[in-house]
N, C-alpha and C. Protein backbone atom coordinates (compact mmCIF):
# COMPACT_ATOMS: atom_id res chain seq x y z
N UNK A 1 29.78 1.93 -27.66
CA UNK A 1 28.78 0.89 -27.78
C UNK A 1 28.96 -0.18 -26.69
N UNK A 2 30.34 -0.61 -26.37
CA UNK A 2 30.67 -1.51 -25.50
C UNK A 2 30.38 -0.82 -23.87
N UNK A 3 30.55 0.09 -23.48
CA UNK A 3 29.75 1.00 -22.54
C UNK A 3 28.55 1.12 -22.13
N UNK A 4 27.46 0.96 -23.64
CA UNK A 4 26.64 1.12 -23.17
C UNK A 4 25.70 0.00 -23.30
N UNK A 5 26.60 -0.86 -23.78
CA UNK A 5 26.31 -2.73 -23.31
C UNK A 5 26.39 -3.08 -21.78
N UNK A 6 27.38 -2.16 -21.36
CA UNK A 6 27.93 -3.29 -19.80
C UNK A 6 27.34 -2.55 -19.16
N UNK A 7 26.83 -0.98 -19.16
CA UNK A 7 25.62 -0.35 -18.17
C UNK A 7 24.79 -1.40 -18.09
N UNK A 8 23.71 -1.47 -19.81
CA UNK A 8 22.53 -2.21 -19.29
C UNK A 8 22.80 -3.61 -18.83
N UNK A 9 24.15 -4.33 -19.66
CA UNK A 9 24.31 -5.59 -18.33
C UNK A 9 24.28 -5.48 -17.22
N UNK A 10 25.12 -4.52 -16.54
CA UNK A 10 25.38 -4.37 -15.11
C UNK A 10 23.83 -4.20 -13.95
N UNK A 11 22.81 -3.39 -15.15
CA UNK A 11 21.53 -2.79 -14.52
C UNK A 11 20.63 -3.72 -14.64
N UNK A 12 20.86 -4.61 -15.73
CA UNK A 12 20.11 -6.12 -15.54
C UNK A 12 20.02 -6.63 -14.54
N UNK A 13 21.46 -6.86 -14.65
CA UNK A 13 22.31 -7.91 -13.40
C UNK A 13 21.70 -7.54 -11.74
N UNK A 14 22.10 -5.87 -11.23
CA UNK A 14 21.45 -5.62 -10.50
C UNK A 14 19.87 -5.51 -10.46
N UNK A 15 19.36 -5.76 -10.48
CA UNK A 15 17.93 -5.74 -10.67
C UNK A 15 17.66 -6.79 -10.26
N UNK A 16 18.16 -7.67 -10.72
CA UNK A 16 18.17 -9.53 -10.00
C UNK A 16 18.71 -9.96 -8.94
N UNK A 17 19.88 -9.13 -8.85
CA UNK A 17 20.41 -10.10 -7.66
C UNK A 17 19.81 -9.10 -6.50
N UNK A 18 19.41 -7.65 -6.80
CA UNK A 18 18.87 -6.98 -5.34
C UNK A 18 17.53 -7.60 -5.28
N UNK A 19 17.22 -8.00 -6.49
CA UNK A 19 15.53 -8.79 -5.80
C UNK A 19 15.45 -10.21 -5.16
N UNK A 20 16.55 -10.67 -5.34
CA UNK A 20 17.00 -12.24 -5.26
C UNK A 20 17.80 -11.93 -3.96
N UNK A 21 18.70 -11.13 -3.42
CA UNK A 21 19.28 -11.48 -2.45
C UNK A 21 18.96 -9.78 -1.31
N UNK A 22 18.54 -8.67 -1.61
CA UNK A 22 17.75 -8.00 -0.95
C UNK A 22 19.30 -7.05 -0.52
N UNK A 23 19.18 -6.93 0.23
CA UNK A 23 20.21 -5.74 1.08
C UNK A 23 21.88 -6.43 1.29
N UNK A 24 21.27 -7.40 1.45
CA UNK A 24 22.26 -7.57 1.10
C UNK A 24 23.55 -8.45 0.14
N UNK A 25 23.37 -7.92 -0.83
CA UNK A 25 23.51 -8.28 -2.06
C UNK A 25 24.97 -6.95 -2.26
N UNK A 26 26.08 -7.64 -2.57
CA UNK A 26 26.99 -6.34 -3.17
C UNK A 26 27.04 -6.81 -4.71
N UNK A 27 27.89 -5.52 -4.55
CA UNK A 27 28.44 -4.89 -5.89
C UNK A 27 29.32 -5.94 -6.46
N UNK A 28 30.01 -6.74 -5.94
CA UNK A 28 30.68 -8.15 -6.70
C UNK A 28 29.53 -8.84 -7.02
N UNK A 29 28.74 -8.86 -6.67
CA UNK A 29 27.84 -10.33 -7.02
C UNK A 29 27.33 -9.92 -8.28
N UNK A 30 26.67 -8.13 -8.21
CA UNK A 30 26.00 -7.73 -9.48
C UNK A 30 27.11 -7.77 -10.36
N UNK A 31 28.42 -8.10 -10.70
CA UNK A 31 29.48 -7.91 -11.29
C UNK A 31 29.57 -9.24 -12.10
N UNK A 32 29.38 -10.28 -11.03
CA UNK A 32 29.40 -11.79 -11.18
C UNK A 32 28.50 -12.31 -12.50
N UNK A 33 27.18 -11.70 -11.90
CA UNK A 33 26.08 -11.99 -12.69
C UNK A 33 26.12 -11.19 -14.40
N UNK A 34 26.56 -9.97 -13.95
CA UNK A 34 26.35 -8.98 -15.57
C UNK A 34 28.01 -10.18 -16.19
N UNK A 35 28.64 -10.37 -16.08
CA UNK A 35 30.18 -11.06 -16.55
C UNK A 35 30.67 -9.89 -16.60
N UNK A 36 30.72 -8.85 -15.55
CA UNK A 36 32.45 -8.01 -16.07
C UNK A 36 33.21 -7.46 -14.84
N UNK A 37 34.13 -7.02 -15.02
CA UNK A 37 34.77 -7.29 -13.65
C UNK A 37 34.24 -5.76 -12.98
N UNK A 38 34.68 -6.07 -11.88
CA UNK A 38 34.62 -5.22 -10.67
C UNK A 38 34.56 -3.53 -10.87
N UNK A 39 35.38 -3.55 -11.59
CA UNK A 39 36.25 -2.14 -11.85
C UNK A 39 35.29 -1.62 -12.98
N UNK A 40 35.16 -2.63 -13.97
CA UNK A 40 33.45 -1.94 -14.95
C UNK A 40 31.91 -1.60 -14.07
N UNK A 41 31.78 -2.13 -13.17
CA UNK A 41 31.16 -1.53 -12.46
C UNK A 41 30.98 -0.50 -11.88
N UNK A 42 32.01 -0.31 -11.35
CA UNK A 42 32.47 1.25 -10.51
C UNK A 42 32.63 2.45 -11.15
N UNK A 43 33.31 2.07 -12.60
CA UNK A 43 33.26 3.12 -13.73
C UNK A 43 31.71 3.63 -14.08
N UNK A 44 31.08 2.34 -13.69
CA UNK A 44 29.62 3.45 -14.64
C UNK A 44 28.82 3.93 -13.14
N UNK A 45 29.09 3.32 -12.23
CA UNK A 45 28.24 3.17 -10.67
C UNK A 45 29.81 3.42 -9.50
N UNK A 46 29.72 4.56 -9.33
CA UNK A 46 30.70 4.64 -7.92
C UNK A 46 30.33 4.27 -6.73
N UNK A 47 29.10 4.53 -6.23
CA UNK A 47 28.62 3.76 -5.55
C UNK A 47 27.40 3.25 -5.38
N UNK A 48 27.10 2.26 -4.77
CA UNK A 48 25.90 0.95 -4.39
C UNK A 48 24.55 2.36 -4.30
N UNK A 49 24.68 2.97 -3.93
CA UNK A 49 23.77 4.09 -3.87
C UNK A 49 23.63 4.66 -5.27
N UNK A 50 24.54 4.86 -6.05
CA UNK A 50 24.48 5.78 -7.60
C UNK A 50 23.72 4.63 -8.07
N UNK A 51 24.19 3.14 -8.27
CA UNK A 51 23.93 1.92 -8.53
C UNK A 51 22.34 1.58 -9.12
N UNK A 52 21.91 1.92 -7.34
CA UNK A 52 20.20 1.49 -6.95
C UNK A 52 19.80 2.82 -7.62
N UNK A 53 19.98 4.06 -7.67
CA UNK A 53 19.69 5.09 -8.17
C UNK A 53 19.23 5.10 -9.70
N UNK A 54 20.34 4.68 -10.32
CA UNK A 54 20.00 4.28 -11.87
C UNK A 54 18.88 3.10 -11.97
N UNK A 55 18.73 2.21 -10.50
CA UNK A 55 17.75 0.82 -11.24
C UNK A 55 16.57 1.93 -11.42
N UNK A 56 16.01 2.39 -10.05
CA UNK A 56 14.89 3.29 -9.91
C UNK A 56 14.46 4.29 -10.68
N UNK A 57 15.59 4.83 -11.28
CA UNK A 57 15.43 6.36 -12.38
C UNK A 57 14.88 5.06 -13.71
N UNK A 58 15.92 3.96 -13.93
CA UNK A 58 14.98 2.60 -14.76
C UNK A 58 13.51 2.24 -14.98
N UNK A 59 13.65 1.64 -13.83
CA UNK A 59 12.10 1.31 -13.00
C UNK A 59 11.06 1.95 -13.95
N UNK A 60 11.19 3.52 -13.18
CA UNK A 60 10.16 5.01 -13.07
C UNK A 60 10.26 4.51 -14.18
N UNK A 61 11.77 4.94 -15.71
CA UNK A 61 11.13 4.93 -16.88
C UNK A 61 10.52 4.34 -17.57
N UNK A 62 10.81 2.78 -17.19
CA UNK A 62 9.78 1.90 -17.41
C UNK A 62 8.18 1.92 -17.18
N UNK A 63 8.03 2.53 -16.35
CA UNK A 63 6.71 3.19 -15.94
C UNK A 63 6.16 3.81 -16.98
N UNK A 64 6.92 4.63 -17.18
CA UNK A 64 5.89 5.71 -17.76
C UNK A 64 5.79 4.88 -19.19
N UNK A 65 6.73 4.81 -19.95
CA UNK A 65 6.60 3.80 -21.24
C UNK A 65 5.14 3.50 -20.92
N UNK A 66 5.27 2.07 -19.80
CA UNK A 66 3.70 1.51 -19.94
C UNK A 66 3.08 1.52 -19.82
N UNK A 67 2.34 2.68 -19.00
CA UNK A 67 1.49 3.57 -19.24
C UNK A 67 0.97 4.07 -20.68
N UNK A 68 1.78 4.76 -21.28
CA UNK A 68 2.05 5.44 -22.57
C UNK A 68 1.88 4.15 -23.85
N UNK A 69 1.40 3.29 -23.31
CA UNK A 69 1.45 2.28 -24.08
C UNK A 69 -0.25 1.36 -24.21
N UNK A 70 -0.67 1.86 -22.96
CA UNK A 70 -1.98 2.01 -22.27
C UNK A 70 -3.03 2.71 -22.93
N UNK A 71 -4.17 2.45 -23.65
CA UNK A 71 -5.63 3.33 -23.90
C UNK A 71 -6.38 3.13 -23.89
N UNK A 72 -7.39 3.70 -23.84
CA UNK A 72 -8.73 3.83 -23.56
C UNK A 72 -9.41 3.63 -22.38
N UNK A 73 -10.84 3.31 -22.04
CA UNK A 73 -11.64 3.82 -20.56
C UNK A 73 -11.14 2.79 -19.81
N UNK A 74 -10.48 1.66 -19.83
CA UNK A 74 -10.19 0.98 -18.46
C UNK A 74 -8.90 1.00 -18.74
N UNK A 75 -8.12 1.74 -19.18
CA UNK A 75 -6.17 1.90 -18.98
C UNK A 75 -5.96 2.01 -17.88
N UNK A 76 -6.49 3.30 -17.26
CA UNK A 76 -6.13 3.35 -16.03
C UNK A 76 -6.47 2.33 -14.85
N UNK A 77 -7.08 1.76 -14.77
CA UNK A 77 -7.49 0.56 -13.82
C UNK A 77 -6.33 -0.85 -14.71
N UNK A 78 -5.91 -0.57 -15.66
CA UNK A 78 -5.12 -1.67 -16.27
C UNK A 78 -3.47 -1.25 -15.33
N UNK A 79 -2.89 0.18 -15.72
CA UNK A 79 -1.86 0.34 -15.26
C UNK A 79 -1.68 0.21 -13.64
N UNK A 80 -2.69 0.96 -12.53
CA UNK A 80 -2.82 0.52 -11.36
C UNK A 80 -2.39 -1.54 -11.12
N UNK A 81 -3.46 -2.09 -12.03
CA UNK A 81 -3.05 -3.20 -12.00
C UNK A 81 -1.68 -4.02 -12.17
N UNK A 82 -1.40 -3.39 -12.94
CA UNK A 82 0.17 -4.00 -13.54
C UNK A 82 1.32 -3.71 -12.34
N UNK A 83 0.93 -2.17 -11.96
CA UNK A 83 2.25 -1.18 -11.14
C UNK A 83 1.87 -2.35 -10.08
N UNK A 84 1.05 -2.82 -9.53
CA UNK A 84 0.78 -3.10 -7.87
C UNK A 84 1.27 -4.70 -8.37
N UNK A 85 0.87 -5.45 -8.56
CA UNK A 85 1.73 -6.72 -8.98
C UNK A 85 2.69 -6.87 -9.44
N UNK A 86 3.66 -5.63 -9.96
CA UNK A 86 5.00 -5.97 -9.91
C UNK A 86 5.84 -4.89 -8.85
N UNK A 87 5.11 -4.16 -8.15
CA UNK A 87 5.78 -4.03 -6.59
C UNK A 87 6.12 -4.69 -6.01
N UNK A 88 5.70 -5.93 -5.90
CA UNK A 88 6.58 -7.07 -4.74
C UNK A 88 8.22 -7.43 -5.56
N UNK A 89 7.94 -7.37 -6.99
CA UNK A 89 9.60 -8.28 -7.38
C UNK A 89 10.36 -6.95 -7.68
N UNK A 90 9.63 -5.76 -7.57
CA UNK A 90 11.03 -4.26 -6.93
C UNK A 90 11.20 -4.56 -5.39
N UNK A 91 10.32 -5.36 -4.82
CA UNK A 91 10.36 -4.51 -3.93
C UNK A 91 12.11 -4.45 -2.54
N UNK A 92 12.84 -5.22 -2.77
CA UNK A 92 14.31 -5.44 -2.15
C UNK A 92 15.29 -3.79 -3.12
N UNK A 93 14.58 -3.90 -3.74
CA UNK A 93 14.79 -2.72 -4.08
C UNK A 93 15.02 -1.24 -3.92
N UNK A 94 13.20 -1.10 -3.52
CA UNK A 94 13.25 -0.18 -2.82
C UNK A 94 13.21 0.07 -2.05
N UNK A 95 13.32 -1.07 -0.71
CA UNK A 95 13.54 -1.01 0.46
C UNK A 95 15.64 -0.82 0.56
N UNK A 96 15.71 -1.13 -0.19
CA UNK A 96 17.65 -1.07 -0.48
C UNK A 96 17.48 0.80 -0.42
N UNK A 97 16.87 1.75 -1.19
CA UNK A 97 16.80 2.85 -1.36
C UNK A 97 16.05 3.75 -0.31
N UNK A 98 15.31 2.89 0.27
CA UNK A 98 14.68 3.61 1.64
C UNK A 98 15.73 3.76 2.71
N UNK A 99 16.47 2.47 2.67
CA UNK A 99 17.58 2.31 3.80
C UNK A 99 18.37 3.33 3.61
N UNK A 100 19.24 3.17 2.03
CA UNK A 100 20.52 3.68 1.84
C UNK A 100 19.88 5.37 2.07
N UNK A 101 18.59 5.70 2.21
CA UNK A 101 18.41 7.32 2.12
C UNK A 101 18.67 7.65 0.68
N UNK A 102 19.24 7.56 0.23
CA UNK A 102 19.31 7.70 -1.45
C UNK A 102 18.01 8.60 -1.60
N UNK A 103 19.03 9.85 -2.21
CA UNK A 103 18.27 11.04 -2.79
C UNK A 103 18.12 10.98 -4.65
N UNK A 104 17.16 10.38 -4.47
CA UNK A 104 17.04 10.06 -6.25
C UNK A 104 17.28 11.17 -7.28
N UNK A 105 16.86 12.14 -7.02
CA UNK A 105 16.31 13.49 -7.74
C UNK A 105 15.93 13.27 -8.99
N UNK A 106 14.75 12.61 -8.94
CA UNK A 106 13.90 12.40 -10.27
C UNK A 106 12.56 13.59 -11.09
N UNK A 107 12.75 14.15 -10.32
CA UNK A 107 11.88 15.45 -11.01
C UNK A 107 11.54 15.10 -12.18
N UNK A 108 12.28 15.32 -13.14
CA UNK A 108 11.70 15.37 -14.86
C UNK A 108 11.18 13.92 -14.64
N UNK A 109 11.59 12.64 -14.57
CA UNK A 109 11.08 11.40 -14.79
C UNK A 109 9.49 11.06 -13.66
N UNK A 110 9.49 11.81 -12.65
CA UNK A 110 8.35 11.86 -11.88
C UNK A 110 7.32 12.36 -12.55
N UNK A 111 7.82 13.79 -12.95
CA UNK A 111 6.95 14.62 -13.83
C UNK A 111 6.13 13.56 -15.37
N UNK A 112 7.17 13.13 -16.31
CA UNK A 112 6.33 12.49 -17.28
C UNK A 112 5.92 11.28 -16.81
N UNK A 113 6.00 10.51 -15.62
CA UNK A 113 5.08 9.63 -14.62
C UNK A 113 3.55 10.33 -14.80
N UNK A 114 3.44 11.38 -13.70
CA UNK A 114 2.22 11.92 -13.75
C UNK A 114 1.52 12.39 -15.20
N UNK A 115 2.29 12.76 -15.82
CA UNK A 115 1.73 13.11 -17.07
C UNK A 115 1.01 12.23 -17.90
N UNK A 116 2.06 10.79 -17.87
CA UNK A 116 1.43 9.72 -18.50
C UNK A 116 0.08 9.20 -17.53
N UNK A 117 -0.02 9.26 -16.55
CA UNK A 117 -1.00 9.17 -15.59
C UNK A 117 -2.10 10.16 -15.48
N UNK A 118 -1.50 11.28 -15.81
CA UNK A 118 -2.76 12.03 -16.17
C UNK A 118 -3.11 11.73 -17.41
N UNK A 119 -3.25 11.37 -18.45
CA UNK A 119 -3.72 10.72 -19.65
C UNK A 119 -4.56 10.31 -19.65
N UNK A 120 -3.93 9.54 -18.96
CA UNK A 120 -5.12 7.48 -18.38
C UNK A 120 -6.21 8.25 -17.45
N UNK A 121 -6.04 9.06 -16.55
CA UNK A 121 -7.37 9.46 -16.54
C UNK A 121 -8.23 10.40 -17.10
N UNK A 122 -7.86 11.52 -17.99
CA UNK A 122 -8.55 11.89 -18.95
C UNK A 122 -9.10 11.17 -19.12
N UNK A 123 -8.59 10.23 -20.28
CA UNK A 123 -9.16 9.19 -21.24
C UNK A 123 -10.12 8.33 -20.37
N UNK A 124 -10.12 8.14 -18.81
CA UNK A 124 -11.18 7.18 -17.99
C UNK A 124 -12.28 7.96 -18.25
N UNK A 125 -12.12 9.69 -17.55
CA UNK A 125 -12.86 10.41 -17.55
C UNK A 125 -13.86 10.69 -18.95
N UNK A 126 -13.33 10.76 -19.71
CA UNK A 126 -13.77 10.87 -20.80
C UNK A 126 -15.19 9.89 -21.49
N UNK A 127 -14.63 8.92 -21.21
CA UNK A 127 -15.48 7.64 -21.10
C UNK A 127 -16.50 7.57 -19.97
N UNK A 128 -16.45 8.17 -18.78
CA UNK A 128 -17.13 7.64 -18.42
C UNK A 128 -16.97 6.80 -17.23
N UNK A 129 -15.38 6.33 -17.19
CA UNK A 129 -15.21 5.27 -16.50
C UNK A 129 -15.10 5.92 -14.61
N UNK A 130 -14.46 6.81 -14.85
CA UNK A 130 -13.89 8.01 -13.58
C UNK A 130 -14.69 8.93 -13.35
N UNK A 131 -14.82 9.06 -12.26
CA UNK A 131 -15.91 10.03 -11.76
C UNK A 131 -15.00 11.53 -12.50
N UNK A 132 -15.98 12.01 -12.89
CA UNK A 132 -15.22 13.63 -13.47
C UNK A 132 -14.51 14.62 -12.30
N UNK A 133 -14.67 14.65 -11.16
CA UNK A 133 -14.40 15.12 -9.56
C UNK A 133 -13.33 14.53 -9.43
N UNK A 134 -12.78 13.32 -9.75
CA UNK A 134 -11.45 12.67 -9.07
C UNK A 134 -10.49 13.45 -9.93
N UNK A 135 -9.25 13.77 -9.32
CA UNK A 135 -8.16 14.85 -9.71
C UNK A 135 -6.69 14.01 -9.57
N UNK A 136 -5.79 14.57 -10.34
CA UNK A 136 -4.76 13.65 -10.84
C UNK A 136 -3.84 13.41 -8.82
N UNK A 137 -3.65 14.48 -8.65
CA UNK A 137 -3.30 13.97 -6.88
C UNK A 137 -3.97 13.15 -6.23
N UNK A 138 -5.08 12.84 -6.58
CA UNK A 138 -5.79 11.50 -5.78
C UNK A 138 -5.24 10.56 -6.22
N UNK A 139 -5.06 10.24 -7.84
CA UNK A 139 -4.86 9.54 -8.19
C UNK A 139 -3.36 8.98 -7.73
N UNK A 140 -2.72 9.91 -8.26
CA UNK A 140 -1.15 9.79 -7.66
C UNK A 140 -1.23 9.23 -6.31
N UNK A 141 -1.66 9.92 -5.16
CA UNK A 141 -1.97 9.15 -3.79
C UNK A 141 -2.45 7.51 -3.98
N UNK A 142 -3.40 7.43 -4.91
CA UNK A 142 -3.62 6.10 -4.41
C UNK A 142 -2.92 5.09 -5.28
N UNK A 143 -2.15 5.69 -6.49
CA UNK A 143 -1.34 4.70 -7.11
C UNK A 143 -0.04 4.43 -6.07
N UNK A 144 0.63 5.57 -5.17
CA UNK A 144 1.62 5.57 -4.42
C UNK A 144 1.11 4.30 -2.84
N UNK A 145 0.01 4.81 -2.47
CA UNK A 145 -0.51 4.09 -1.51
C UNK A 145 -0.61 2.39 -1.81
N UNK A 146 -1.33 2.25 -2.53
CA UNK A 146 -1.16 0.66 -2.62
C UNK A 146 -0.18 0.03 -3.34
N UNK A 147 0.65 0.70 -4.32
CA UNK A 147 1.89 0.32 -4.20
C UNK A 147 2.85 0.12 -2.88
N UNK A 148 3.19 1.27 -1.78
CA UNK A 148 3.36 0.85 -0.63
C UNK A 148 2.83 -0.23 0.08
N UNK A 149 1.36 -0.31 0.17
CA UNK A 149 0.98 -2.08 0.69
C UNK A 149 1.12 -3.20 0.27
N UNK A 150 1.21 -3.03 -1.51
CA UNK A 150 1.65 -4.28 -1.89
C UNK A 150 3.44 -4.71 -1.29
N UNK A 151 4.07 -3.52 -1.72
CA UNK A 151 5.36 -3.86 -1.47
C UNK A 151 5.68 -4.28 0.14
N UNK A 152 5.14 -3.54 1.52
CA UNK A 152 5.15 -4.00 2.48
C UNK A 152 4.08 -5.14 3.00
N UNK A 153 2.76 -4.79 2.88
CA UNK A 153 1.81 -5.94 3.26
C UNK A 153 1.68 -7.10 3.08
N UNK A 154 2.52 -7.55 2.26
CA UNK A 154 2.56 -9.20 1.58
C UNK A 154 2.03 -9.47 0.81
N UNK A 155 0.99 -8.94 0.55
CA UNK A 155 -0.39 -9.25 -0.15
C UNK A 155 -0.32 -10.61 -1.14
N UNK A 156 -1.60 -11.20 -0.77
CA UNK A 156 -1.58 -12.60 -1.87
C UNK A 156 -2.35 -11.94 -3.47
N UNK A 157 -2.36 -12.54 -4.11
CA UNK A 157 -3.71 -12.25 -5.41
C UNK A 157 -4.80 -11.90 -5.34
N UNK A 158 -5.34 -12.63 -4.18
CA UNK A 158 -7.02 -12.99 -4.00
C UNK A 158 -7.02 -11.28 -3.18
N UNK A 159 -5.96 -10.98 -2.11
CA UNK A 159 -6.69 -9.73 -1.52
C UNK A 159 -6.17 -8.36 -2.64
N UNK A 160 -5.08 -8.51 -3.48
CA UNK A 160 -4.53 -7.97 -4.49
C UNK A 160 -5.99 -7.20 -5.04
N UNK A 161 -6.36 -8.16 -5.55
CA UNK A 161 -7.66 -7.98 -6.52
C UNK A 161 -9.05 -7.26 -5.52
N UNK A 162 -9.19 -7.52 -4.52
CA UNK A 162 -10.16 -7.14 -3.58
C UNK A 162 -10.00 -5.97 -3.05
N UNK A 163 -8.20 -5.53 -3.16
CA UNK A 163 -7.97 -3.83 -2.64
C UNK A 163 -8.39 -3.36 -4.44
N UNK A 164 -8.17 -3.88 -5.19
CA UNK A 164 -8.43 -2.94 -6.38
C UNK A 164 -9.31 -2.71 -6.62
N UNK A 165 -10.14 -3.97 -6.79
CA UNK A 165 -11.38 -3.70 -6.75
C UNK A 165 -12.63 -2.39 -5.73
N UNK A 166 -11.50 -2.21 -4.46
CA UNK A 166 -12.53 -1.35 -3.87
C UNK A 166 -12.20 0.12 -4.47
N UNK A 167 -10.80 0.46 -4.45
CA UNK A 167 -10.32 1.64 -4.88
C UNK A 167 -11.26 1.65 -6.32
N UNK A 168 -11.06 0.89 -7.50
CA UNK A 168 -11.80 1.26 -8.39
C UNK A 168 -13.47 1.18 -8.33
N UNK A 169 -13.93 0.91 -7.21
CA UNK A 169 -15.28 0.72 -6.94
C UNK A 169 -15.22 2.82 -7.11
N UNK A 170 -14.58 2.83 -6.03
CA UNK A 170 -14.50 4.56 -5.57
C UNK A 170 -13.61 5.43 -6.53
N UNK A 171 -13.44 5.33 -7.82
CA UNK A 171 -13.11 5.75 -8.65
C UNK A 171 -14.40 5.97 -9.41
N UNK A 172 -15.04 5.09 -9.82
CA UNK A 172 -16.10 4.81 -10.66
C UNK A 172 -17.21 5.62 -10.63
């Protein structure tokens, strides 16, 4: 039980200080922040790479949850929304995981990603909301795509809302 307290402290902890201090941020500081020493760290995370690995395999699962949590004809234009406004406070993150090369191997957790994503557009489709022609790889592309611009482009609110708005113009 005490194990699997100081993981999710430790995965807290990191999560904050890589968004708060970016690349470079170590493994003492996330140590500092969760309260346990050094050496509890390393036991559950050998290295800064296994570390960022677990936030992301996190992240994803968090994903899909809220998705899965998501219904009816405008879910999917709800979850797009949510994923792309909280890309910027991952985003030291996953630029930490682009760097480190970090080979995630998320297969199964990618997989019930899309799944929960294919849902949300059934259920658009269904309604009405989604053109019946748009196919879950588009979708995937353009949830991946403007997640990438939010996280690199800067983006403020006002153009936030004006890229969504066009993508879901061309969904519709």
């Amino acid at each position: 039980m005490d194990a699997q307290r100081n993981r999710a402290k430790i995965l807290d902890a990191a999560e904050a200080v890589f968004a708060e201090f970016g690349a470079s941020a170590s493994t003492e500081q996330v140590a500092r922040r969760a309260g346990v020493a050094i050496g509890t760290v390393f036991r559950h995370f050998p290295t800064k790479d296994a570390l960022l690995s677990a936030i992301m395999k996190r992240l994803l699962a968090r994903l899909v949850t809220e998705a899965g949590e998501l219904s009816g004809p405008d879910a999917l234009f709800a979850f797009f929304t949510q994923l792309v406004a909280q890309a910027a406070g991952k985003r030291a993150v996953v630029e930490l995981l682009a760097r480190a090369g970090v080979d995630l191997q998320l297969p199964d957790v990618i997989g019930h990603l899309e799944q929960a994503v294919g849902t949300l557009l059934a259920e658009a489709q269904s309604a009405g909301a989604v053109r019946p022609e748009i196919q879950l790889p588009e979708v995937m592309a353009l949830l991946i795509s403007v997640t990438q611009g939010a996280l690199h482009g800067g983006w403020n609110a006002p153009l936030r809302e004006r890229i969504l708005a066009v993508i879901f113009t061309g969904l519709s």
